[in-house]
PDB file of N, CA and C in Angstrom:
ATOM      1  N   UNK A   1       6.431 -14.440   2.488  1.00  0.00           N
ATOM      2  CA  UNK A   1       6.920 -14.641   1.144  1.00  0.00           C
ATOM      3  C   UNK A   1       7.503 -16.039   0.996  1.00  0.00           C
ATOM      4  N   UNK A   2       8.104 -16.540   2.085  1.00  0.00           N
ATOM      5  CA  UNK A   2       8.414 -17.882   1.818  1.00  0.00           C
ATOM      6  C   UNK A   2       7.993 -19.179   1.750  1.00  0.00           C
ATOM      7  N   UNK A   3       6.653 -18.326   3.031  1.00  0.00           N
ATOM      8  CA  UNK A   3       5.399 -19.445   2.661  1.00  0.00           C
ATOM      9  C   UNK A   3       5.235 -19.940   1.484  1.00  0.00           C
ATOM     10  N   UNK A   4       4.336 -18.152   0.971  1.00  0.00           N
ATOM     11  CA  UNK A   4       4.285 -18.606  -0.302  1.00  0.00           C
ATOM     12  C   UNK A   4       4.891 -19.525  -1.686  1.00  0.00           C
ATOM     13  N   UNK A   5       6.292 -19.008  -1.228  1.00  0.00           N
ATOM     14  CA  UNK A   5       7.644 -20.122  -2.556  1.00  0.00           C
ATOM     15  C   UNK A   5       7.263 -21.155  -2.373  1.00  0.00           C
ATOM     16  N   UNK A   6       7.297 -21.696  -1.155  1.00  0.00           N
ATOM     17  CA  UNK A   6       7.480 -23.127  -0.519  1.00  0.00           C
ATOM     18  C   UNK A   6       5.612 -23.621  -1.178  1.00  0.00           C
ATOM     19  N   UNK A   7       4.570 -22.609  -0.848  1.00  0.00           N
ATOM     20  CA  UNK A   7       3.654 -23.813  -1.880  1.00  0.00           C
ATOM     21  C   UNK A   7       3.767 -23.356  -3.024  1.00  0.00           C
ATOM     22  N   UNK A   8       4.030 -22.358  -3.522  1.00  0.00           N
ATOM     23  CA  UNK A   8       4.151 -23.161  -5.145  1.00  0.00           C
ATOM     24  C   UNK A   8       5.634 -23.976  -5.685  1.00  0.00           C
ATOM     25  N   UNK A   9       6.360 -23.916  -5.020  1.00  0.00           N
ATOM     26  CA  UNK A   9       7.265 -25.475  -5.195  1.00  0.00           C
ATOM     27  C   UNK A   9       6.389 -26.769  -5.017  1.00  0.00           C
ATOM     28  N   UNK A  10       5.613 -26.892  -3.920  1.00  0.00           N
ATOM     29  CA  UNK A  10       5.111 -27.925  -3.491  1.00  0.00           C
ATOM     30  C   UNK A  10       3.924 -28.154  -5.342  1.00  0.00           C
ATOM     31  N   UNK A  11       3.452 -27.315  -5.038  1.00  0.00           N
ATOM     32  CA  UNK A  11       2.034 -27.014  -6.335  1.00  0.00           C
ATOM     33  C   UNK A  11       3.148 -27.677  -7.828  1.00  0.00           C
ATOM     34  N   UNK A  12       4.067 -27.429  -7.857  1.00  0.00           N
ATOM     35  CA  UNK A  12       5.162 -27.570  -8.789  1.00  0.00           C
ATOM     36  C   UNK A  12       5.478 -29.387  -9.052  1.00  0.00           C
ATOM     37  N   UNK A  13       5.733 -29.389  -7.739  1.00  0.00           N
ATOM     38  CA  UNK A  13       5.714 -30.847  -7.346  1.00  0.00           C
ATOM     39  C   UNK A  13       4.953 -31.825  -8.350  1.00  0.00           C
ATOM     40  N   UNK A  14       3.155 -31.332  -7.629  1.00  0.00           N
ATOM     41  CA  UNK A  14       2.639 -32.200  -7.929  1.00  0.00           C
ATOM     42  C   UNK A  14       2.214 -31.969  -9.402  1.00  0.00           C
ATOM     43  N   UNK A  15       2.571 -30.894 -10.422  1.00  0.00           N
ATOM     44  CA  UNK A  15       2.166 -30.571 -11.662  1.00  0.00           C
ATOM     45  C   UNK A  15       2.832 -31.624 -12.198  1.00  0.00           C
ATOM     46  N   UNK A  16       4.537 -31.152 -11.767  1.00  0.00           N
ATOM     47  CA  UNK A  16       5.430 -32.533 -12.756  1.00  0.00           C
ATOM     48  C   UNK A  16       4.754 -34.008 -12.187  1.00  0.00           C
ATOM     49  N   UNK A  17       3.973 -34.336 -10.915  1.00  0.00           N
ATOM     50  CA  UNK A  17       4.056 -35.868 -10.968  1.00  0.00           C
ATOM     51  C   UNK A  17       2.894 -36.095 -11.884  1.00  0.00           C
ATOM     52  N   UNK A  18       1.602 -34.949 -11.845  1.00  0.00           N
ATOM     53  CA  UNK A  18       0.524 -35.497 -13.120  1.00  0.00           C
ATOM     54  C   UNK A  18       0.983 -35.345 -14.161  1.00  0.00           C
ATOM     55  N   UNK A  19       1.590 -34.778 -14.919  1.00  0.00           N
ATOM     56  CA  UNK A  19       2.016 -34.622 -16.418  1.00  0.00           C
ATOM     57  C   UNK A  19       3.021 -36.147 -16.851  1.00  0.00           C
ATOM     58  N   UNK A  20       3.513 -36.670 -15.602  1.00  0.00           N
ATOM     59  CA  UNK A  20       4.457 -37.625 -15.946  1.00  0.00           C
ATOM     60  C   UNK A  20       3.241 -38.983 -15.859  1.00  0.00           C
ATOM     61  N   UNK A  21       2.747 -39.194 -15.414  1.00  0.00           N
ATOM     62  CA  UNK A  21       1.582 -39.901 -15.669  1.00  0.00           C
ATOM     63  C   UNK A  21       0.348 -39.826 -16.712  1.00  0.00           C
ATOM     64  N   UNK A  22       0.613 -38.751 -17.590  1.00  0.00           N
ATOM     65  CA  UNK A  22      -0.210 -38.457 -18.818  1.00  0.00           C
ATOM     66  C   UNK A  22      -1.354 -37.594 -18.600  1.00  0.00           C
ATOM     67  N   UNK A  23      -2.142 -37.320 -17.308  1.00  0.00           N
ATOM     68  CA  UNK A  23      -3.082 -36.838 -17.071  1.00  0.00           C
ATOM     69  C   UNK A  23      -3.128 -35.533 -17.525  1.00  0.00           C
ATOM     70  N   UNK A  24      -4.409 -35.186 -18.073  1.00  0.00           N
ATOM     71  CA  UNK A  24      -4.819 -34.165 -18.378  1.00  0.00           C
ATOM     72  C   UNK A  24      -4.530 -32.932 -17.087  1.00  0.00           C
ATOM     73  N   UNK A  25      -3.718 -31.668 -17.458  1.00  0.00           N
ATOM     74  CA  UNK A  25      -3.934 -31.023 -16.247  1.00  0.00           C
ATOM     75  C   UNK A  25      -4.461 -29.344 -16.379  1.00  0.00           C
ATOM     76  N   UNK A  26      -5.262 -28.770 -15.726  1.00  0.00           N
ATOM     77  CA  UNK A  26      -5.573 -27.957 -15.583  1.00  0.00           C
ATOM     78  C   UNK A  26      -4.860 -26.821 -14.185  1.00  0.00           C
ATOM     79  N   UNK A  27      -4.375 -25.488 -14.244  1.00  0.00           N
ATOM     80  CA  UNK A  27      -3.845 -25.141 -13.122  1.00  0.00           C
ATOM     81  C   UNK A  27      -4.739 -23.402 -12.974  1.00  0.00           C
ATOM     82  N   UNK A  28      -4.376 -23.085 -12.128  1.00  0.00           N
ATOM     83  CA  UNK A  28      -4.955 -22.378 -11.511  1.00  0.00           C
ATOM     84  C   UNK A  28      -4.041 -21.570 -10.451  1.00  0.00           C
ATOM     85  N   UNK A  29      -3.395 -20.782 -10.591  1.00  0.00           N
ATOM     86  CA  UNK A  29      -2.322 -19.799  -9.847  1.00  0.00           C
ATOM     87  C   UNK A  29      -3.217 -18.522  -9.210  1.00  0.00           C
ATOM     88  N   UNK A  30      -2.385 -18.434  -8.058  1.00  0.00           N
ATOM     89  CA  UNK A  30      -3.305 -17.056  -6.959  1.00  0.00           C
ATOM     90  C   UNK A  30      -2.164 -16.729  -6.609  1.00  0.00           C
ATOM     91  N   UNK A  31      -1.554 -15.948  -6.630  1.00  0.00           N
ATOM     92  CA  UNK A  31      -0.400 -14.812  -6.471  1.00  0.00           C
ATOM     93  C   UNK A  31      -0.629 -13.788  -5.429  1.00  0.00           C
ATOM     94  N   UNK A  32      -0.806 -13.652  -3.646  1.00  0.00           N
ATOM     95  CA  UNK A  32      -1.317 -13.193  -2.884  1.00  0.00           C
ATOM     96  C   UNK A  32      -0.324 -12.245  -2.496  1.00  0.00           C
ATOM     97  N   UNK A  33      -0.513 -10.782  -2.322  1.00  0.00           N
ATOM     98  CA  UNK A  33       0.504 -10.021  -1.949  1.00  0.00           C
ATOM     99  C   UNK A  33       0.426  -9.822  -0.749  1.00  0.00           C
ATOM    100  N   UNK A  34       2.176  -9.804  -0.114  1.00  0.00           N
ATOM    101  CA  UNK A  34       2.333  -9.702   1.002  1.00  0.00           C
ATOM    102  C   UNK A  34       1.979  -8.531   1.609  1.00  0.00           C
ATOM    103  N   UNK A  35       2.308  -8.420   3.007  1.00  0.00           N
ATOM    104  CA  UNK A  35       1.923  -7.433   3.920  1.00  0.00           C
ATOM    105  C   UNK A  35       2.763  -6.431   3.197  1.00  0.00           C
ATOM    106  N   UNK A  36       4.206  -6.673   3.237  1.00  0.00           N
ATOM    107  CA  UNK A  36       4.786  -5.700   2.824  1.00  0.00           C
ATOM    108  C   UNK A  36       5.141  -5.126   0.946  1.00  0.00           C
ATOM    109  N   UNK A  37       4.153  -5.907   0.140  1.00  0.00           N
ATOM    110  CA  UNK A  37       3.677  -5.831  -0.557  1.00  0.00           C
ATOM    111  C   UNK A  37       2.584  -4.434  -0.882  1.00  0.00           C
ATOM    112  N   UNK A  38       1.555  -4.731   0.164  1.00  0.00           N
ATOM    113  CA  UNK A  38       0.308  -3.723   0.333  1.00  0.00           C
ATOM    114  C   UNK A  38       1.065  -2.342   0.763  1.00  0.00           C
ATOM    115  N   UNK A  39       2.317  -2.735   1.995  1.00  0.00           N
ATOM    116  CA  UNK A  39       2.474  -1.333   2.496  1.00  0.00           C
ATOM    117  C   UNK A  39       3.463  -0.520   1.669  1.00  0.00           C
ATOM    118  N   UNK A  40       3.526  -1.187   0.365  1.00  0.00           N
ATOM    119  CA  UNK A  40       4.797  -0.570  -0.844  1.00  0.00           C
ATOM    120  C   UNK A  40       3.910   0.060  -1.792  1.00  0.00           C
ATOM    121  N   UNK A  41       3.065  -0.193  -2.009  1.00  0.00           N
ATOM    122  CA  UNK A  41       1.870   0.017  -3.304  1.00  0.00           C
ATOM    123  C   UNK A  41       1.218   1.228  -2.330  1.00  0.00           C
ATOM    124  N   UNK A  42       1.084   1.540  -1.190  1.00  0.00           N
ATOM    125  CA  UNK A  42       0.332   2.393  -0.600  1.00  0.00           C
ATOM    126  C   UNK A  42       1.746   3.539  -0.695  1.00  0.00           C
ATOM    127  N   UNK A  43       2.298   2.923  -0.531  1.00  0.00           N
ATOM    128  CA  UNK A  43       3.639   4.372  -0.208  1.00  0.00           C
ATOM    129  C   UNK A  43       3.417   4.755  -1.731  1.00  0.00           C
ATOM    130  N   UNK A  44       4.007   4.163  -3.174  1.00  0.00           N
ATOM    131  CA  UNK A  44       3.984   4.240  -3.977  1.00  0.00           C
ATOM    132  C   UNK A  44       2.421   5.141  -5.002  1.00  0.00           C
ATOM    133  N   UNK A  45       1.452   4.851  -4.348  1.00  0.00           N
ATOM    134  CA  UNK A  45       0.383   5.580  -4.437  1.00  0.00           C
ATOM    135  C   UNK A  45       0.018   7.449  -3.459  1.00  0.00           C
ATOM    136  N   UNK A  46       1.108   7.377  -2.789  1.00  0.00           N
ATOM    137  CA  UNK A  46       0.970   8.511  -2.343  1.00  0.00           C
ATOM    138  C   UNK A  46       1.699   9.659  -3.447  1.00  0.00           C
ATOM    139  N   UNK A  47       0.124  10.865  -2.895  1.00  0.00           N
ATOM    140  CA  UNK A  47       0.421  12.057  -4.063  1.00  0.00           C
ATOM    141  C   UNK A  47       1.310  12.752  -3.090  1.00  0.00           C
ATOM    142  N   UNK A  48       2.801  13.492  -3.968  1.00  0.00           N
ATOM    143  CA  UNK A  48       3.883  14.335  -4.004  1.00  0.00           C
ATOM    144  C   UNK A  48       3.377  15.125  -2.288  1.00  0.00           C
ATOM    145  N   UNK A  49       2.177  15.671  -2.909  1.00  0.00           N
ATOM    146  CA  UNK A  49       2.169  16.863  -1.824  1.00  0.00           C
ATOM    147  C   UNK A  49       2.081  16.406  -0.299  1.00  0.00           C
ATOM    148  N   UNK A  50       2.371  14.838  -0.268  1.00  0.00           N
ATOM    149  CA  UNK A  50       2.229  14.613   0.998  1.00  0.00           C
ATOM    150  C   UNK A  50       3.663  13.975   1.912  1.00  0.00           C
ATOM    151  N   UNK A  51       4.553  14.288   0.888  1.00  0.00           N
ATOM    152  CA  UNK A  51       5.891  14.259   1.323  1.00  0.00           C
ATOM    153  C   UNK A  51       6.432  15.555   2.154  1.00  0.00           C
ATOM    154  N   UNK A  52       5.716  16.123   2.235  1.00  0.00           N
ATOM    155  CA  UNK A  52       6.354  17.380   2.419  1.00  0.00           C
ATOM    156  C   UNK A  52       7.674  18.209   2.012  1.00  0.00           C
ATOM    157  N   UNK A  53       7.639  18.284   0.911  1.00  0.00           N
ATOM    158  CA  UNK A  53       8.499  18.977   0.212  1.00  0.00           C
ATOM    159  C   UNK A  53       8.629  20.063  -0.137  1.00  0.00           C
ATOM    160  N   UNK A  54       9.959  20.990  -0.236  1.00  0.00           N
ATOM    161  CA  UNK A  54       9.592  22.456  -0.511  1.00  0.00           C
ATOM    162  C   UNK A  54       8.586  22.498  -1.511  1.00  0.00           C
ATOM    163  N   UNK A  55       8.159  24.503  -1.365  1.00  0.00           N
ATOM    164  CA  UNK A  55       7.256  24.652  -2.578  1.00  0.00           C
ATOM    165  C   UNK A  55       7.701  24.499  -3.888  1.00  0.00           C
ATOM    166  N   UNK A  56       9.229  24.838  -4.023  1.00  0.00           N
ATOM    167  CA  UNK A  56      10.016  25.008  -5.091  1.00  0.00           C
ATOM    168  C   UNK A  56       9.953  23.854  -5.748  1.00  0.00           C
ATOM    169  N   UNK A  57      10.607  22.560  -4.779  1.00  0.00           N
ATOM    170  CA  UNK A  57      10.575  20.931  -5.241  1.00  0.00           C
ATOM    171  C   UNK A  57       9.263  20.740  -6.053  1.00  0.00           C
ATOM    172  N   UNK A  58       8.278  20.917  -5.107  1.00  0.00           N
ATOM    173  CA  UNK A  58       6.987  20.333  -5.178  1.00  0.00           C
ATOM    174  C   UNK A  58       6.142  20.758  -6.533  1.00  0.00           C
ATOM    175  N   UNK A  59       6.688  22.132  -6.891  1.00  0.00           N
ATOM    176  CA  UNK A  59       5.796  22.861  -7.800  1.00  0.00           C
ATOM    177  C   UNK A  59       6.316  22.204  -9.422  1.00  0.00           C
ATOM    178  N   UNK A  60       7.671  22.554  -8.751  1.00  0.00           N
ATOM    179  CA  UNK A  60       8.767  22.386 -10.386  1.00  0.00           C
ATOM    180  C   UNK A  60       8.022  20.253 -11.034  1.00  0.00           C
ATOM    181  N   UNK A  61       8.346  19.139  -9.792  1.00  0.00           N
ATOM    182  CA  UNK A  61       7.847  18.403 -10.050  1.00  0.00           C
ATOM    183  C   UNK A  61       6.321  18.198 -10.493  1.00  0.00           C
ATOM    184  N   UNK A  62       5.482  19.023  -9.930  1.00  0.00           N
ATOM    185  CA  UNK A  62       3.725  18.609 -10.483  1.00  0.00           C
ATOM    186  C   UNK A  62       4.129  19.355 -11.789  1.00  0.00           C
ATOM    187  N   UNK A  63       4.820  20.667 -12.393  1.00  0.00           N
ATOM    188  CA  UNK A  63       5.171  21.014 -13.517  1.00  0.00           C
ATOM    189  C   UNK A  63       5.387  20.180 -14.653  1.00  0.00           C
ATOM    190  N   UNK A  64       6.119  19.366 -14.091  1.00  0.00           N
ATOM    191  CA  UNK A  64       6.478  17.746 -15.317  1.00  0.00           C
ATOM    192  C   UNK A  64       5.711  17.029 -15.051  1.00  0.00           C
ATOM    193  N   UNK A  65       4.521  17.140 -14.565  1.00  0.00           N
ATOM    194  CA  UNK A  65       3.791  15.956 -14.525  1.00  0.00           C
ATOM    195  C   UNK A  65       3.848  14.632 -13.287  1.00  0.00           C
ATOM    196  N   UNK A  66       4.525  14.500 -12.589  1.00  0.00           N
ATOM    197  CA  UNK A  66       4.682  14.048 -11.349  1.00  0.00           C
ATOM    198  C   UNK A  66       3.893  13.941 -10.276  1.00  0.00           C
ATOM    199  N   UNK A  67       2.996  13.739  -9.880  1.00  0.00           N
ATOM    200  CA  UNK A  67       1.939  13.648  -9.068  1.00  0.00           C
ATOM    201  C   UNK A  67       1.465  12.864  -8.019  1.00  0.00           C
ATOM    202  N   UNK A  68       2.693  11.534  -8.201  1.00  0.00           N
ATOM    203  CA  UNK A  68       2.393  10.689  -6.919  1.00  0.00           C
ATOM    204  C   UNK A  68       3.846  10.365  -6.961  1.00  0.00           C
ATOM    205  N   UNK A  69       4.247   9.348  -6.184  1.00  0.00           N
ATOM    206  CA  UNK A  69       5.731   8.517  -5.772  1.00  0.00           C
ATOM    207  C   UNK A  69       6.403   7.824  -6.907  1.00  0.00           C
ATOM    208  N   UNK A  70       4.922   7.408  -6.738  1.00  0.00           N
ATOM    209  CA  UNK A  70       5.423   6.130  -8.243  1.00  0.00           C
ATOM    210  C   UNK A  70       6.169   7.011  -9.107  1.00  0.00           C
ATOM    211  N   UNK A  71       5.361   7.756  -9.487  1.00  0.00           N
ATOM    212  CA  UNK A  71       6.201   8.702 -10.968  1.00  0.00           C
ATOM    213  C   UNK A  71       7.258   9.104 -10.628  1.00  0.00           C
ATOM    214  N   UNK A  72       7.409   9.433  -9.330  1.00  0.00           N
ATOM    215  CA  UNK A  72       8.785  10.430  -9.139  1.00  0.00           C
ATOM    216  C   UNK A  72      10.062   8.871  -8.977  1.00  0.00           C
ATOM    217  N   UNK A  73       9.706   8.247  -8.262  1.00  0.00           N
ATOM    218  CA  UNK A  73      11.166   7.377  -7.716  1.00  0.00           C
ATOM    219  C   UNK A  73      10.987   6.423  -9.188  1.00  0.00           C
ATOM    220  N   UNK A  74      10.769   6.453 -10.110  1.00  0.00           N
ATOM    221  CA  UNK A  74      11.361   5.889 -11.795  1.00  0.00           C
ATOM    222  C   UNK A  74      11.795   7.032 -12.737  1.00  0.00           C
ATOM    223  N   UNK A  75      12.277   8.331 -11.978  1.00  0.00           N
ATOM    224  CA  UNK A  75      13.126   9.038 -12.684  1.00  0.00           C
ATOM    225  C   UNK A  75      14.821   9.032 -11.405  1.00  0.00           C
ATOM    226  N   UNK A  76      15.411   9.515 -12.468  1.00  0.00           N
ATOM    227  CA  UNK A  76      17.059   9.003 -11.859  1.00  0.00           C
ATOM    228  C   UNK A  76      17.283  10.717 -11.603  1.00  0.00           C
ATOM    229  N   UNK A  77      18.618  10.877 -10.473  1.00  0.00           N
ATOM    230  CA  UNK A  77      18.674  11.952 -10.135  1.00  0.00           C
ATOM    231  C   UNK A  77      19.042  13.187 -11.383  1.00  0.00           C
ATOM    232  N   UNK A  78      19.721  12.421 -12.771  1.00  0.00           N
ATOM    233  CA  UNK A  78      20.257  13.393 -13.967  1.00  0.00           C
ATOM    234  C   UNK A  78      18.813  13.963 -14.449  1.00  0.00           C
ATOM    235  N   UNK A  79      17.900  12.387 -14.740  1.00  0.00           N
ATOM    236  CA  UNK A  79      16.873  13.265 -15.145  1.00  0.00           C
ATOM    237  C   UNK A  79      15.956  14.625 -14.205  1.00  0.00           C
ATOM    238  N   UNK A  80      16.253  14.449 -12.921  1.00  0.00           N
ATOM    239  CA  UNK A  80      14.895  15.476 -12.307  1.00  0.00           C
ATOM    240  C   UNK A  80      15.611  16.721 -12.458  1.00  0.00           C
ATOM    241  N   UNK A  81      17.383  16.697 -12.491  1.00  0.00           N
ATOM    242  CA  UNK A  81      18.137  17.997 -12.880  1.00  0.00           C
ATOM    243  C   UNK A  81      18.241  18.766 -14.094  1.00  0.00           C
ATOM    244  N   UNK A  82      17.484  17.764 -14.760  1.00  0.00           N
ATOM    245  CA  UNK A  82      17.371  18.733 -16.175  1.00  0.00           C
ATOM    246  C   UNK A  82      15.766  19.290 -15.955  1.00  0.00           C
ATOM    247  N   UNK A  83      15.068  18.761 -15.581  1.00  0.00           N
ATOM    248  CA  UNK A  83      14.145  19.978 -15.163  1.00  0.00           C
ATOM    249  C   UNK A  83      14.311  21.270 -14.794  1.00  0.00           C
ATOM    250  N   UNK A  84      13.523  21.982 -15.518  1.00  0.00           N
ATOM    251  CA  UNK A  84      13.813  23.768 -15.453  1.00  0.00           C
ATOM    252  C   UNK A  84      13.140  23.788 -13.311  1.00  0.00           C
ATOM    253  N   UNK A  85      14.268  24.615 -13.237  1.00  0.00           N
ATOM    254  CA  UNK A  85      14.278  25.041 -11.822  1.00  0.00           C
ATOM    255  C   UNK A  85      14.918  24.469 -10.699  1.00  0.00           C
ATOM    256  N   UNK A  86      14.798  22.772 -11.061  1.00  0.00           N
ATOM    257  CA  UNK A  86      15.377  21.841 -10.380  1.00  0.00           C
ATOM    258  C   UNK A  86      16.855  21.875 -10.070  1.00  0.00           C
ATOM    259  N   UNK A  87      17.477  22.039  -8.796  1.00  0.00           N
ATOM    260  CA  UNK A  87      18.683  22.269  -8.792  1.00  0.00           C
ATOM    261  C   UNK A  87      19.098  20.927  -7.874  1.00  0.00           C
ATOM    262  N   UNK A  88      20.433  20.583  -7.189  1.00  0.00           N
ATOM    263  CA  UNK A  88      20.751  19.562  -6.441  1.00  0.00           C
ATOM    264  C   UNK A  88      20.134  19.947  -5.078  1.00  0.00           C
ATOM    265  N   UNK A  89      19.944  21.206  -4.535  1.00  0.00           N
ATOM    266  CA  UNK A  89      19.310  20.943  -3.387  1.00  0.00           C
ATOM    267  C   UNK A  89      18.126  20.472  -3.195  1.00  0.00           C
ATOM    268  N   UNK A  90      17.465  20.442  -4.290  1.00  0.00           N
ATOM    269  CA  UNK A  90      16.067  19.811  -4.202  1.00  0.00           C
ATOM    270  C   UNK A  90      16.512  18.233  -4.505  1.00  0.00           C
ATOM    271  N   UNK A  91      17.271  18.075  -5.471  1.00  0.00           N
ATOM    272  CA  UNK A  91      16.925  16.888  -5.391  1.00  0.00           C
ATOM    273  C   UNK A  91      17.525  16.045  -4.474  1.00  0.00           C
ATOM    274  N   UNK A  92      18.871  16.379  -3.673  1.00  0.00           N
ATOM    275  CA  UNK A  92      19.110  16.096  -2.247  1.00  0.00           C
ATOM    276  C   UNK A  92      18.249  15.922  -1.324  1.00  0.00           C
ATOM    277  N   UNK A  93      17.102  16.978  -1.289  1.00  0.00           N
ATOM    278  CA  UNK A  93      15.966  17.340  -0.490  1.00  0.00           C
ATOM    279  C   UNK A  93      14.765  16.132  -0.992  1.00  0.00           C
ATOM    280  N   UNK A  94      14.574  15.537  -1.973  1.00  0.00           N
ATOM    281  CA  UNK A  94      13.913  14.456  -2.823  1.00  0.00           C
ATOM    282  C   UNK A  94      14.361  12.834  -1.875  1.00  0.00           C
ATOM    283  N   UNK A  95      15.748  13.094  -2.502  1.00  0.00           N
ATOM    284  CA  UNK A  95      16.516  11.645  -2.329  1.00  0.00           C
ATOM    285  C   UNK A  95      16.486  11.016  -0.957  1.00  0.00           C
ATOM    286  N   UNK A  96      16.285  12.340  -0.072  1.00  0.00           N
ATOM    287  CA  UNK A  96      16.217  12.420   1.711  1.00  0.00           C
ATOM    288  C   UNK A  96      15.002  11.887   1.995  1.00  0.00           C
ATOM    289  N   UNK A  97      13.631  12.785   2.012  1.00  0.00           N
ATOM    290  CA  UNK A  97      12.518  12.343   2.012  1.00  0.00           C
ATOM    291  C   UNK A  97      12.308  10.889   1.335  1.00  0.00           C
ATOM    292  N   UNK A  98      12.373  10.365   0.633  1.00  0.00           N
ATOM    293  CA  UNK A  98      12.099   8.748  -0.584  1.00  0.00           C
ATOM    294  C   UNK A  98      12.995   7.952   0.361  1.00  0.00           C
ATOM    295  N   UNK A  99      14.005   8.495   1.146  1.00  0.00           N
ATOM    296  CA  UNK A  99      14.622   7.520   1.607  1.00  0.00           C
ATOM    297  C   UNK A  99      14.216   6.956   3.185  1.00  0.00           C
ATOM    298  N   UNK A 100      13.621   7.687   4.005  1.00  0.00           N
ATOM    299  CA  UNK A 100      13.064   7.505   4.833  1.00  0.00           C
ATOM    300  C   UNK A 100      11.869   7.096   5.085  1.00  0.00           C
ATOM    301  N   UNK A 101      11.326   6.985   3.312  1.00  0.00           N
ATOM    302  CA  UNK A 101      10.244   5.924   3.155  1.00  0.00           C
ATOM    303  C   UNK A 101      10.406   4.253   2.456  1.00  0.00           C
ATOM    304  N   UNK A 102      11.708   4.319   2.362  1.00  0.00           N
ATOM    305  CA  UNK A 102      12.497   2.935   2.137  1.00  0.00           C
ATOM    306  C   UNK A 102      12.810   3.721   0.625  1.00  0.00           C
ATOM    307  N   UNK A 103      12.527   4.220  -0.082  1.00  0.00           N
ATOM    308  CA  UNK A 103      12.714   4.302  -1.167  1.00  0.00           C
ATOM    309  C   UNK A 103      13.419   5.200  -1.935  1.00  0.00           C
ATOM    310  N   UNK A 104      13.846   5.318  -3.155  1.00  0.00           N
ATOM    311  CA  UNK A 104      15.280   6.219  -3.722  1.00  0.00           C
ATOM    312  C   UNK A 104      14.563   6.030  -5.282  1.00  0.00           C
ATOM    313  N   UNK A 105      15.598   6.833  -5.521  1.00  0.00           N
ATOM    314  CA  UNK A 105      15.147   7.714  -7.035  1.00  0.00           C
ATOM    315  C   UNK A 105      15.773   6.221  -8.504  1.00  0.00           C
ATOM    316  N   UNK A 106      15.502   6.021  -8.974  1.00  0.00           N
ATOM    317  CA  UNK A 106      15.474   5.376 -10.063  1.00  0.00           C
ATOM    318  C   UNK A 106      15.227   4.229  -9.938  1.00  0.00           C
ATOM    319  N   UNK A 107      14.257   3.421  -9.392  1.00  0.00           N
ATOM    320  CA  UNK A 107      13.934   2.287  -9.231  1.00  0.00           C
ATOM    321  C   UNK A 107      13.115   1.715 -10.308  1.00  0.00           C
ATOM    322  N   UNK A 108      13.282   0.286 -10.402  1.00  0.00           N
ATOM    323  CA  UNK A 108      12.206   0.145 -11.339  1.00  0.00           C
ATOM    324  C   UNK A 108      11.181  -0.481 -11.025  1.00  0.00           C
ATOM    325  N   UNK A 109       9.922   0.060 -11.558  1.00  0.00           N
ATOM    326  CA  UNK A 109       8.491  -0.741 -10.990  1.00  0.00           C
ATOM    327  C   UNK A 109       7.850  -1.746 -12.024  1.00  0.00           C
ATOM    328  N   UNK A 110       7.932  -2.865 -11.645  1.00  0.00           N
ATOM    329  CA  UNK A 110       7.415  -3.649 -12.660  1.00  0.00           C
ATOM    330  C   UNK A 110       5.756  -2.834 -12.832  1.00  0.00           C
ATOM    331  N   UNK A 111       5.054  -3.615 -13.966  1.00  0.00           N
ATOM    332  CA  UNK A 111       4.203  -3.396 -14.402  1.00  0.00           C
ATOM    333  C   UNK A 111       2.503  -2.712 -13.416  1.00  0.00           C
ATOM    334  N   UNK A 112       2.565  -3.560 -12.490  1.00  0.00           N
ATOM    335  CA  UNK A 112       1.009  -3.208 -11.984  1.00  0.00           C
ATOM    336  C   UNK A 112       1.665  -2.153 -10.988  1.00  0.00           C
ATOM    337  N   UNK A 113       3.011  -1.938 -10.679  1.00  0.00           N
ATOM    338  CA  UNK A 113       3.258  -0.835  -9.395  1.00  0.00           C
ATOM    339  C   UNK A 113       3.075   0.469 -10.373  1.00  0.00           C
ATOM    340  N   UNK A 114       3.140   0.405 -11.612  1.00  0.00           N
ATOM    341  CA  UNK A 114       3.233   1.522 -11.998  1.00  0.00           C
ATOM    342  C   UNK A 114       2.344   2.974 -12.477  1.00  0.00           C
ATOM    343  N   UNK A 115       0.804   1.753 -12.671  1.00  0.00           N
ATOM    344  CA  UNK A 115      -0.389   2.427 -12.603  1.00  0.00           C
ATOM    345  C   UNK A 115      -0.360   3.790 -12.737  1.00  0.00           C
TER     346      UNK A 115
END
């Protein structure tokens, strides 16, 4: 990731020295995701049922529509408790599992994580 900063500072560089010389400029940006980039979008793409979660958790969530990670860790713990059935041990039982995959309940996913 710092590679990366470090050339587009550099790329930055040389934008301001052509523009200060009048030249016409054309640019061209490549935005390459990191390793740990790929291995966040893969966690985030995993469907519910492979967390292993009770049946109770598991059912009540595909009930609302929930079906992979993504969907579940951009709801906050108030909202999954107002779900019919949903009580704190599940979502204790939620917050446990997400967390041992780096991840926790109300996060926000910018745009393309959210697919």
């Amino acid at each position: 990731m710092l590679k990366i900063l470090s050339e587009v500072r550099e790329g930055l560089k040389e934008v301001r020295k052509i523009l200060q010389e009048g030249k016409e400029l054309k640019i061209t940006i490549i935005i390459a995701i990191s390793e740990n980039g790929k291995q966040r979008l893969k966690k985030l793409n995993t469907p519910i049922e492979k967390l292993n979660l009770s049946v109770r958790a598991e059912k009540v969530l595909k009930e609302n529509g929930i079906h992979f990670v993504r969907d579940l860790v951009q709801k906050t713990p108030q909202e999954l408790l107002k779900m019919k059935n949903m009580g704190r041990k599940s979502v204790n039982e939620i917050k446990a599992v997400l967390g041992q995959k780096g991840l926790s309940l109300g996060m926000f996913l910018p745009p393309k994580e959210r697919r």
